[in-house]
Protein backbone atom coordinates (compact mmCIF):
# COMPACT_ATOMS: atom_id res chain seq x y z
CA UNK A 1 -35.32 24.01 -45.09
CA UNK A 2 -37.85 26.67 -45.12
CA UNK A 3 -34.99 29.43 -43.74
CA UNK A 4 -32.90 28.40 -46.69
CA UNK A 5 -35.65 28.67 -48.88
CA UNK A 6 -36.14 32.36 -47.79
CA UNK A 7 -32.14 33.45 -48.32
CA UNK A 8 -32.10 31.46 -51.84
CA UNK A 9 -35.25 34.24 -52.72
CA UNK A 10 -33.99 37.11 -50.75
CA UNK A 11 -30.03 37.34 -50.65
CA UNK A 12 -29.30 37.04 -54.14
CA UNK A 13 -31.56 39.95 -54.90
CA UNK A 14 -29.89 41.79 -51.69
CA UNK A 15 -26.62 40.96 -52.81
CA UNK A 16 -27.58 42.25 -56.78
CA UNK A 17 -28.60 45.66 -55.04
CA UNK A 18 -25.64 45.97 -53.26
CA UNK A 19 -23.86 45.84 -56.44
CA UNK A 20 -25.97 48.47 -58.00
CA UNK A 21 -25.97 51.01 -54.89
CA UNK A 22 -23.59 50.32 -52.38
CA UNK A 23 -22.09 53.56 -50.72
CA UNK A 24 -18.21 54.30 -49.82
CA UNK A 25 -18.60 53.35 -46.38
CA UNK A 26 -20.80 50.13 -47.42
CA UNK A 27 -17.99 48.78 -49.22
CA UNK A 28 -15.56 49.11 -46.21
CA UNK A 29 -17.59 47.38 -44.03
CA UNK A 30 -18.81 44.78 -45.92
CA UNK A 31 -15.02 44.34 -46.43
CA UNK A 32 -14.45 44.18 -43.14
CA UNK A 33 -16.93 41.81 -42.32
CA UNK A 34 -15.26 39.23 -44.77
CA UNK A 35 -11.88 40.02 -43.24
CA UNK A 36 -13.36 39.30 -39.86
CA UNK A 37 -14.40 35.78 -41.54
CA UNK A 38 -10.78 35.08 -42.75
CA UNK A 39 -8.87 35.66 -40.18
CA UNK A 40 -11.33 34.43 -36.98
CA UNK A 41 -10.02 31.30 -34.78
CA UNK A 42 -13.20 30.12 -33.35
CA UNK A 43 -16.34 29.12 -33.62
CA UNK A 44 -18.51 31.39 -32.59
CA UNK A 45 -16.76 34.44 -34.12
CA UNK A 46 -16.61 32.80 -37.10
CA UNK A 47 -20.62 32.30 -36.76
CA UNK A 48 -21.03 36.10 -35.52
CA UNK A 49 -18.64 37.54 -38.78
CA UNK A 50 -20.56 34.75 -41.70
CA UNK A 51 -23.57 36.63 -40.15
CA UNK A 52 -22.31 40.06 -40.09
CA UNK A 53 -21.43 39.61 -43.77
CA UNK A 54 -25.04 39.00 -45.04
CA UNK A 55 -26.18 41.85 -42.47
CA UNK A 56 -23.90 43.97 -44.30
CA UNK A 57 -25.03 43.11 -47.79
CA UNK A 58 -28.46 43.91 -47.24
CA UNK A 59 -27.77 47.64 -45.63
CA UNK A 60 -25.61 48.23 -48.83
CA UNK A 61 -28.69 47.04 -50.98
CA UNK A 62 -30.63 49.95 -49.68
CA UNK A 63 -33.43 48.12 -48.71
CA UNK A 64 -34.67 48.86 -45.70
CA UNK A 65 -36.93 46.33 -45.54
CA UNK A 66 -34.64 43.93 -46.59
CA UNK A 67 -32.19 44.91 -43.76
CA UNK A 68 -34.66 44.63 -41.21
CA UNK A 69 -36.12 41.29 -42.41
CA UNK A 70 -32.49 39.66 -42.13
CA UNK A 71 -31.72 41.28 -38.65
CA UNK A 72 -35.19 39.99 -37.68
CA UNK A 73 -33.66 36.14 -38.60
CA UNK A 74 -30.76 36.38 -36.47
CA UNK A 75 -31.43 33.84 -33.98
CA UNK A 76 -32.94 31.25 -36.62
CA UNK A 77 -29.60 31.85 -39.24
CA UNK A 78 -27.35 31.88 -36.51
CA UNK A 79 -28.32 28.36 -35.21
CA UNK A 80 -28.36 27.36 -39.21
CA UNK A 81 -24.83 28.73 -39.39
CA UNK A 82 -23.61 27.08 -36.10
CA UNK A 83 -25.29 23.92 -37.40
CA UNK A 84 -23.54 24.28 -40.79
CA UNK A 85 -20.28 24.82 -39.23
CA UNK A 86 -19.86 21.81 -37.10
CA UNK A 87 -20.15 19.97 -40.66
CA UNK A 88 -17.86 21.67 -42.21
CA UNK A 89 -14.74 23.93 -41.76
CA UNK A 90 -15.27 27.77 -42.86
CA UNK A 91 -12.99 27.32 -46.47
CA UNK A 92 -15.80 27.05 -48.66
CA UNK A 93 -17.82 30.02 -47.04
CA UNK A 94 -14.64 32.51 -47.44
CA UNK A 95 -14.47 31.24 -51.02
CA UNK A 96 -18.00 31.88 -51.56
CA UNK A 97 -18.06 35.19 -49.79
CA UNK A 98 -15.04 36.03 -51.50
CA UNK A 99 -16.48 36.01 -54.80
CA UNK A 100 -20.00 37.58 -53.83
CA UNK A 101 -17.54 40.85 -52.28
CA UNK A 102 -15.60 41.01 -55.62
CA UNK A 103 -18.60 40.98 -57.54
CA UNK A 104 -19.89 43.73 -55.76
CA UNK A 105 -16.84 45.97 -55.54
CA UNK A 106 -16.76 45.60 -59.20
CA UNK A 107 -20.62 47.21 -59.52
CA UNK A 108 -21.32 43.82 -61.11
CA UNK A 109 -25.38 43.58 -60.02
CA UNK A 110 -25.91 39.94 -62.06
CA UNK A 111 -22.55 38.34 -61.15
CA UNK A 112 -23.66 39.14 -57.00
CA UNK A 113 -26.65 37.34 -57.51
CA UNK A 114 -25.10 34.38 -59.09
CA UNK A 115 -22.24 34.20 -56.48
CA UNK A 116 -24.40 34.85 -54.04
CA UNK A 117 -27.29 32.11 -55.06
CA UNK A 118 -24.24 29.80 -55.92
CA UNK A 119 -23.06 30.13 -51.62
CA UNK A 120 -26.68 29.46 -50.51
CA UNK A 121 -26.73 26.56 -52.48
CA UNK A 122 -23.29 25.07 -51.29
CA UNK A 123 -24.73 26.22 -47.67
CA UNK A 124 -27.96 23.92 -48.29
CA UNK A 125 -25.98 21.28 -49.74
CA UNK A 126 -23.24 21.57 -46.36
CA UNK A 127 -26.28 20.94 -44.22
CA UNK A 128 -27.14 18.19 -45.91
CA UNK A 129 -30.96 19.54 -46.96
């Protein structure tokens, strides 16, 4: 509860950054990561590229701070994702991710927050808190 509590304060503000001042090379990578997520075949890449993703986002925002406060999480989100994912299949996180990237390519700072607020809340709601 309390991790989720931290990303539904923190990654929606990464993700609005991200929008405003993500770099070239940001943008490919942070594609990539979501194309890692689509096209994995097992659990724990799947785990490894949902995590990658939000890693990604918050080097694009700029923030180092922000960066280094998500790395810092990894074991705790990775056990939240690995939780989350025996509940439910990965559909409704490339959905979600799908819309947060889009927003973002499209320099749209208030649309990545929403998208990216509106994930963390399916997330919470997937693990059943």
């Amino acid at each position: 509860i309390q991790l989720t509590e931290l990303h539904l304060t923190l990654e929606p503000e990464n993700a609005l950054l991200a929008a405003e001042r993500a770099n070239a090379a940001d943008l490919k990578q942070l594609e990539a990561a979501h194309e890692r997520l689509q096209n994995c075949q097992d659990f724990e890449t799947q785990v490894l590229a949902d995590m990658e993703f939000h890693c990604r986002i918050a080097e694009a925002s700029g923030n180092k701070i922000a960066s280094l406060l998500l790395q810092s999480l990894t074991d705790l989100l990775q056990t939240s994702l690995s939780h989350g994912y025996r509940l439910v299949t990965k559909h409704q996180a490339v959905a979600d991710h799908s819309k947060i990237l889009k927003a973002i390519l499209a320099r749209q700072p208030a649309a990545a927050a929403k998208a990216m607020r509106t994930h963390l809340e399916n997330a919470r709601t997937d693990l059943g808190l």
